[in-house]
C-alpha atoms as a PDB file:
ATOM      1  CA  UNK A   1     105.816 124.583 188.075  1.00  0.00           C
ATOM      2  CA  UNK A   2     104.647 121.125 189.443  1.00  0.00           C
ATOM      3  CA  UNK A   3     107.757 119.132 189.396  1.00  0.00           C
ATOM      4  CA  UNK A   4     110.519 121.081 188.343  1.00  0.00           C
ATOM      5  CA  UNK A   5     113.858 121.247 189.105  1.00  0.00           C
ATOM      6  CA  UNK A   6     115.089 125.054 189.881  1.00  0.00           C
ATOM      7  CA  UNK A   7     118.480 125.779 189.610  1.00  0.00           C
ATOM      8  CA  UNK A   8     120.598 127.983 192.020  1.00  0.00           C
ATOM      9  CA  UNK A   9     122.767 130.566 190.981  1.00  0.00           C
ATOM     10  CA  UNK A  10     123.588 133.995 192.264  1.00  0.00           C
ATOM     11  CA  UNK A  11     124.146 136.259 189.347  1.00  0.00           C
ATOM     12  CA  UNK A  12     123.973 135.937 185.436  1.00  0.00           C
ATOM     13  CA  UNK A  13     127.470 136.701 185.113  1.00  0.00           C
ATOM     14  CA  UNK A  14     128.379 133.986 187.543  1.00  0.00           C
ATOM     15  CA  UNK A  15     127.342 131.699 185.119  1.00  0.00           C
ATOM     16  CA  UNK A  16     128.932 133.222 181.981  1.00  0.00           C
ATOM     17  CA  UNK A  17     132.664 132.466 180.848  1.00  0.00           C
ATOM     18  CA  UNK A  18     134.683 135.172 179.831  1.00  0.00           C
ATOM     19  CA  UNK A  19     134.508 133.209 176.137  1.00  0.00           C
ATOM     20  CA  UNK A  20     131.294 133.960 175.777  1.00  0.00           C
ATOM     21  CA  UNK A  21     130.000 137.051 178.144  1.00  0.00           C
ATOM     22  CA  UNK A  22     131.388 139.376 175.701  1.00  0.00           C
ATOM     23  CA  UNK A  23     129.047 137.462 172.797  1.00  0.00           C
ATOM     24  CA  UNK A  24     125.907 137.051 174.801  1.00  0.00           C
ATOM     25  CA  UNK A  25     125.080 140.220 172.841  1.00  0.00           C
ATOM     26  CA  UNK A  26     125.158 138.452 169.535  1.00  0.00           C
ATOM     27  CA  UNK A  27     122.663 135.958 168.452  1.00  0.00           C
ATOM     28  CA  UNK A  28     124.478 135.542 165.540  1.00  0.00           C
ATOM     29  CA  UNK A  29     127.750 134.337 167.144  1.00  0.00           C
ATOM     30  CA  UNK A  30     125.479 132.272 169.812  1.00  0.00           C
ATOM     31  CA  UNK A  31     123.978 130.339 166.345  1.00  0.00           C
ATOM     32  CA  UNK A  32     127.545 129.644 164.788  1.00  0.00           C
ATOM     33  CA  UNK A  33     128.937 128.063 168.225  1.00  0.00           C
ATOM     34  CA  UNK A  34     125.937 126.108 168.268  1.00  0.00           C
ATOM     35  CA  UNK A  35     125.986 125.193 164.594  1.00  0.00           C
ATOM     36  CA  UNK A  36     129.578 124.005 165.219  1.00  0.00           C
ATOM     37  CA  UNK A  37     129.052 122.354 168.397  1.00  0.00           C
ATOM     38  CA  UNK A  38     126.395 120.300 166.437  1.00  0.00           C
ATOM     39  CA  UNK A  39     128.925 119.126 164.024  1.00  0.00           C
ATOM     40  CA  UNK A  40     131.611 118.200 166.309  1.00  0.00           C
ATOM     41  CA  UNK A  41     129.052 116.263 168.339  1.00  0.00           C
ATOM     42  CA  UNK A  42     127.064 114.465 165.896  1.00  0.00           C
ATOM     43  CA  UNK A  43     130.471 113.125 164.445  1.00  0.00           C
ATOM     44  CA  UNK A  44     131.752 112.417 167.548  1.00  0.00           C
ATOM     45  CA  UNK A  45     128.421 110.278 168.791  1.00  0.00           C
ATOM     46  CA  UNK A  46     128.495 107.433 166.150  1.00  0.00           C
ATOM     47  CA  UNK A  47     131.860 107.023 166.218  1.00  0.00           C
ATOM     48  CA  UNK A  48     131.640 107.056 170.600  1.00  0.00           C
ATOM     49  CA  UNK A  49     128.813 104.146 169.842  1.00  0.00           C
ATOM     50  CA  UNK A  50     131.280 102.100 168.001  1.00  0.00           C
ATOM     51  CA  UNK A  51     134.714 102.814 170.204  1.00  0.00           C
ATOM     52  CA  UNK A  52     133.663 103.781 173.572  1.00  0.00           C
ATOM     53  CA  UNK A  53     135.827 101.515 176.103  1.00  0.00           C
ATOM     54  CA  UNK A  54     134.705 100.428 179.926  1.00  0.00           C
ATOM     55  CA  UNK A  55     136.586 102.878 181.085  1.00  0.00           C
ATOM     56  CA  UNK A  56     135.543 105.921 179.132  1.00  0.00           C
ATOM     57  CA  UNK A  57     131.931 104.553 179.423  1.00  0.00           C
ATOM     58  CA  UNK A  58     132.363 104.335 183.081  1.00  0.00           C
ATOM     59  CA  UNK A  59     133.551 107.757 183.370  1.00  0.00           C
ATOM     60  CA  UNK A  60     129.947 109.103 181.047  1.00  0.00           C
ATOM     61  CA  UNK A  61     128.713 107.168 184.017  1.00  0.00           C
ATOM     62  CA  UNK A  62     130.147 109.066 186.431  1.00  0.00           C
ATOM     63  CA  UNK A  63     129.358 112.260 185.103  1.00  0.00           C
ATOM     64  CA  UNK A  64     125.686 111.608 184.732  1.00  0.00           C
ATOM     65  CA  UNK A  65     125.502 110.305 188.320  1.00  0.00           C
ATOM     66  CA  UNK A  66     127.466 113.485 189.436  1.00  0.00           C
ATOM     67  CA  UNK A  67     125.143 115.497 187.795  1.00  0.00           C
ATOM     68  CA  UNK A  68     122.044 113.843 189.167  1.00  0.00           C
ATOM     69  CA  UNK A  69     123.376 114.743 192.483  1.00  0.00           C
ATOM     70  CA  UNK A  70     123.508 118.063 191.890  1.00  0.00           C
ATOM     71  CA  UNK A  71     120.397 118.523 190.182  1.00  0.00           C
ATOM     72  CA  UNK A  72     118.853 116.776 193.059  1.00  0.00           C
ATOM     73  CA  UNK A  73     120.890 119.999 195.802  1.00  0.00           C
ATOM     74  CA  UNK A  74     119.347 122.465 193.303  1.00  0.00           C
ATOM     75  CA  UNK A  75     122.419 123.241 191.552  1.00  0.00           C
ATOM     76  CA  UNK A  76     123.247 123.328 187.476  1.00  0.00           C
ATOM     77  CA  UNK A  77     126.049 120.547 187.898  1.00  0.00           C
ATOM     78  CA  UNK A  78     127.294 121.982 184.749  1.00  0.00           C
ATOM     79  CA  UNK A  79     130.703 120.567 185.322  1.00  0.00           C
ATOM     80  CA  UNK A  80     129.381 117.048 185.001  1.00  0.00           C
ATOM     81  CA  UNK A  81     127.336 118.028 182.002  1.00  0.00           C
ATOM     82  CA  UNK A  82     130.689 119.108 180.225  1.00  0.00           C
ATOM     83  CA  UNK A  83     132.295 116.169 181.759  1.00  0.00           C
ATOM     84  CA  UNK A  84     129.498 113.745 179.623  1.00  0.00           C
ATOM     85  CA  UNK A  85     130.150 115.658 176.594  1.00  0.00           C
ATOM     86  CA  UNK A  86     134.110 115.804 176.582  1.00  0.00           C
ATOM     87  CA  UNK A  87     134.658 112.267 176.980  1.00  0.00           C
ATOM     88  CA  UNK A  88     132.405 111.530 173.908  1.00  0.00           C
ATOM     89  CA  UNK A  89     134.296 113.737 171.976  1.00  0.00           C
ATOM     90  CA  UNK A  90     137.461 111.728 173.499  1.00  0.00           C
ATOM     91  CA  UNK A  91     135.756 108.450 173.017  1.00  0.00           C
ATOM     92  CA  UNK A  92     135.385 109.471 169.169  1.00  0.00           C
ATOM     93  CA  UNK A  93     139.154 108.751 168.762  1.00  0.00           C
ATOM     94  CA  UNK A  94     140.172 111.318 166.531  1.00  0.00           C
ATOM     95  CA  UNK A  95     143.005 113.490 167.956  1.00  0.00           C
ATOM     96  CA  UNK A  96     141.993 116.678 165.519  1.00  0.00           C
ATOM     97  CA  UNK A  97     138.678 116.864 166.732  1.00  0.00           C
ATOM     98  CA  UNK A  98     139.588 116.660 169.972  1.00  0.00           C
ATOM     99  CA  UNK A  99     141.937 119.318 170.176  1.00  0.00           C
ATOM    100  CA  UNK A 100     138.937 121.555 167.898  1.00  0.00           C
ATOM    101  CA  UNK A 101     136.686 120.866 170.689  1.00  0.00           C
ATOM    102  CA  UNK A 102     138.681 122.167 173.419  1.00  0.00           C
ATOM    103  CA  UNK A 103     139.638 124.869 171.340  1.00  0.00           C
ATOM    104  CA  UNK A 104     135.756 125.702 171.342  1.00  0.00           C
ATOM    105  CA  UNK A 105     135.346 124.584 174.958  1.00  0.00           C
ATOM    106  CA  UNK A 106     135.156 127.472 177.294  1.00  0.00           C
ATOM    107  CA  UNK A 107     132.551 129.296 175.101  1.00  0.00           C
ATOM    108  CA  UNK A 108     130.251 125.782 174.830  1.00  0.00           C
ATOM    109  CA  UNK A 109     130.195 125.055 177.851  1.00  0.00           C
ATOM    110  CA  UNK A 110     129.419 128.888 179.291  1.00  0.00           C
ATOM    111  CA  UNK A 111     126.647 128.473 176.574  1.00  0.00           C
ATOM    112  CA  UNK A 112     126.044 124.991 178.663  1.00  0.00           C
ATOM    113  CA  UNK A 113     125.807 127.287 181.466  1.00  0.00           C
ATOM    114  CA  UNK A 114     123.391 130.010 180.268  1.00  0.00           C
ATOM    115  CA  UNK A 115     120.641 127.118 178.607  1.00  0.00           C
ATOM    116  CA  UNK A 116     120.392 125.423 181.919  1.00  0.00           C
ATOM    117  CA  UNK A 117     120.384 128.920 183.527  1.00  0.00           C
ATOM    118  CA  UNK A 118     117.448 130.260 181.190  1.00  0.00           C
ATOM    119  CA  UNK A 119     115.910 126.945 181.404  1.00  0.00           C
ATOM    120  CA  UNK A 120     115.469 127.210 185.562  1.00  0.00           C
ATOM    121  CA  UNK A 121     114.767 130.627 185.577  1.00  0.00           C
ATOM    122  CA  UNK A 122     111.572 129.561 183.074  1.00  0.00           C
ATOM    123  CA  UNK A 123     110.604 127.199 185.230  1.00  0.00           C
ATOM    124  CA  UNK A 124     111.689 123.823 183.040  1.00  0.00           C
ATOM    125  CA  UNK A 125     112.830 120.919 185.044  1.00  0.00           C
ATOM    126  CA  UNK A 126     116.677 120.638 184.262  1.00  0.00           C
ATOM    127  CA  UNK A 127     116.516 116.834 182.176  1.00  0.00           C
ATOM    128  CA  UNK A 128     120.504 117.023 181.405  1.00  0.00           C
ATOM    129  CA  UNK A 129     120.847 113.448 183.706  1.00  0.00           C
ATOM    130  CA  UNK A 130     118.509 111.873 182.310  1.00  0.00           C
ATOM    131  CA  UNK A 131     118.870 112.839 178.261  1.00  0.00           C
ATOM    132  CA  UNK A 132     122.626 111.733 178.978  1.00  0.00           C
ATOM    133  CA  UNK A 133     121.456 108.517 180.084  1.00  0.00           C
ATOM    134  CA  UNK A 134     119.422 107.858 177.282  1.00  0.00           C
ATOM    135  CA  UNK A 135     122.490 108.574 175.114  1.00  0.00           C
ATOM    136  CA  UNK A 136     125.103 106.631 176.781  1.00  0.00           C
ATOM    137  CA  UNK A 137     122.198 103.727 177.178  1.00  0.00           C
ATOM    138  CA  UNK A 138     122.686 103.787 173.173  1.00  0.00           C
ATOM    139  CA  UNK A 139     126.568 103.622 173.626  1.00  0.00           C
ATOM    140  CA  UNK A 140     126.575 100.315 175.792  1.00  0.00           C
ATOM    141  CA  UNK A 141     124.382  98.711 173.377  1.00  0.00           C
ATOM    142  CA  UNK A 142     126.879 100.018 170.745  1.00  0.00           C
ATOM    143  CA  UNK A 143     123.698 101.438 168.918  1.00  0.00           C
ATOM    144  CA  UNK A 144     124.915 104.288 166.420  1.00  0.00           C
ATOM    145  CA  UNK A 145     121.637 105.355 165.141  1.00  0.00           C
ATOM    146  CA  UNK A 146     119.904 104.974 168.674  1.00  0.00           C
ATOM    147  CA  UNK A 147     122.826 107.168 169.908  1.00  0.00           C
ATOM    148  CA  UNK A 148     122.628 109.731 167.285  1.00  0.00           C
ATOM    149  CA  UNK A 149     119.099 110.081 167.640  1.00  0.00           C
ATOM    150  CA  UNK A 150     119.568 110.742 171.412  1.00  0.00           C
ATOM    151  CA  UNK A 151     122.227 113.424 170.921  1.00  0.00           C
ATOM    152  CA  UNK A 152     120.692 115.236 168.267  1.00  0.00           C
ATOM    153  CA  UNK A 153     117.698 115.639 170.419  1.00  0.00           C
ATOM    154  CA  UNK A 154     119.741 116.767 173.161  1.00  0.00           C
ATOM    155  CA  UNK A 155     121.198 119.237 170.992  1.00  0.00           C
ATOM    156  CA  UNK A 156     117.916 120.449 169.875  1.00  0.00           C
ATOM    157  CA  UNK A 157     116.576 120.459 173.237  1.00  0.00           C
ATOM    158  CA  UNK A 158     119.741 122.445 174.797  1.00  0.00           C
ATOM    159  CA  UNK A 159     118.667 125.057 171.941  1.00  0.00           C
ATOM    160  CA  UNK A 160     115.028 124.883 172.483  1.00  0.00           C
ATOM    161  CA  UNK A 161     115.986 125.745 176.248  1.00  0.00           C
ATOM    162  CA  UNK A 162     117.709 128.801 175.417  1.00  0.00           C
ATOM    163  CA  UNK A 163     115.409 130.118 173.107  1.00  0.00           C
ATOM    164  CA  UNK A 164     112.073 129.511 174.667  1.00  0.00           C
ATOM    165  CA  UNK A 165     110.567 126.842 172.332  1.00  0.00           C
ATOM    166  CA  UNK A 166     110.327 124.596 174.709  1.00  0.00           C
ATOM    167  CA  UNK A 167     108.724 121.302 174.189  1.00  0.00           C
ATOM    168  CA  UNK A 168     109.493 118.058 177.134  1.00  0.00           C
ATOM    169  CA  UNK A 169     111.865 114.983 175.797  1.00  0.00           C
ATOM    170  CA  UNK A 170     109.888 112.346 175.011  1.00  0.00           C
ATOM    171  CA  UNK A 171     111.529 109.981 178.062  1.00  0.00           C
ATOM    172  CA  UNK A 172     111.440 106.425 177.820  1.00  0.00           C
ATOM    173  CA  UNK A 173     108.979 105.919 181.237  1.00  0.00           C
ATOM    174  CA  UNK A 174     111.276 103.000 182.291  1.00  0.00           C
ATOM    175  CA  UNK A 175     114.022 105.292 182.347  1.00  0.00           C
ATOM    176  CA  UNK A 176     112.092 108.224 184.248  1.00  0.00           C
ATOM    177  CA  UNK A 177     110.877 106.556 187.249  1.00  0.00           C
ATOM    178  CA  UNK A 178     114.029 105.368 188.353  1.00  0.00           C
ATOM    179  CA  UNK A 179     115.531 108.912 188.125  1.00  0.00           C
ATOM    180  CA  UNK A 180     113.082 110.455 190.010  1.00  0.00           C
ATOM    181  CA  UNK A 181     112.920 107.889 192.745  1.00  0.00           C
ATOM    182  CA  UNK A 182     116.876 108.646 192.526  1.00  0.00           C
ATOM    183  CA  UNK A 183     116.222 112.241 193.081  1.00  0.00           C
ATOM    184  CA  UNK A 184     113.896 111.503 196.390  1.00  0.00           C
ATOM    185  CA  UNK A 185     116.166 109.289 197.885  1.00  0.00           C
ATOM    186  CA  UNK A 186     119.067 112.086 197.212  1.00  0.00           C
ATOM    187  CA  UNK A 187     116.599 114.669 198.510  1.00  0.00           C
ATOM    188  CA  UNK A 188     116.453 112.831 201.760  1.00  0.00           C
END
């Protein structure tokens, strides 16, 4: 496909986690995970908007500029991608959902693993960098709704990925260009 992003990766099972290879079987248990991940999330993103410091906004930063790196080599750069969402959940404050989430963590993040996987293997540009953007563009401005909106999508999109009802995010074009002329220059 014109523009798209493939993603290396030498076997399926490289990509799985242990978590979750044994449940890759079972649509049902890939639903609940995702059901849950969606509540954990969507708590943790309004309450991010309103707590975030420098420093844990600096470190979404970081992720999201990791990742763009190795989108741009051809790679997942799923590490970064769990990076972004960890430190949201961090950034939420609330010590019992943290330790929930990394109770959950190796199975959402070998889900993580397998949408981005599917995704390339379809042909769909990987968009992780810039959807994270877009969310933690809502965090600096300390806008909950703008920030939920984002991460919802996300979610939704993440989903759509895996499944195959795939439909583009809606980019803001001002945010788009940039990342692409990123990408080149990376490329280079």
């Amino acid at each position: 496909r014109d523009g798209a992003y493939l993603v290396k990766a030498d076997t399926f099972d490289d990509l799985l986690s242990a978590a979750l290879r044994k449940y890759v079987d079972d649509p049902q248990f890939l639903i609940q995970l995702s059901e849950t991940r969606n509540l954990l999330e969507m708590y943790c993103i309004g309450r991010a908007a309103l707590l975030a410091d420098q420093a844990s906004i600096d470190r979404m930063q970081a992720s999201i500029d990791g990742m763009t790196i190795r989108v741009a080599q051809g790679a997942i750069g799923f590490e970064y991608e769990a990076a972004f969402h960890s430190e949201i959940v961090s950034a939420s404050g609330n010590p019992i959902i943290i330790q929930i989430y990394s109770i959950f963590s190796e199975a959402l993040f070998g889900t993580g693993k397998l949408t981005n996987y599917v995704a390339s293997k379809r042909g769909i540009r990987i968009t992780g960098p810039m959807e994270h953007q877009q969310i933690l563009n809502a965090i600096k401005a300390r806008d909950v709704q703008a920030a939920e909106k984002y991460m919802r999508m996300h979610l939704e999109f993440a989903h759509q990925r895996l499944c195959g009802d795939y439909r583009p995010w809606p980019f803001d074009q001002a945010l788009l260009a940039p990342f692409d002329e990123r990408l080149r220059e990376i490329r280079r």
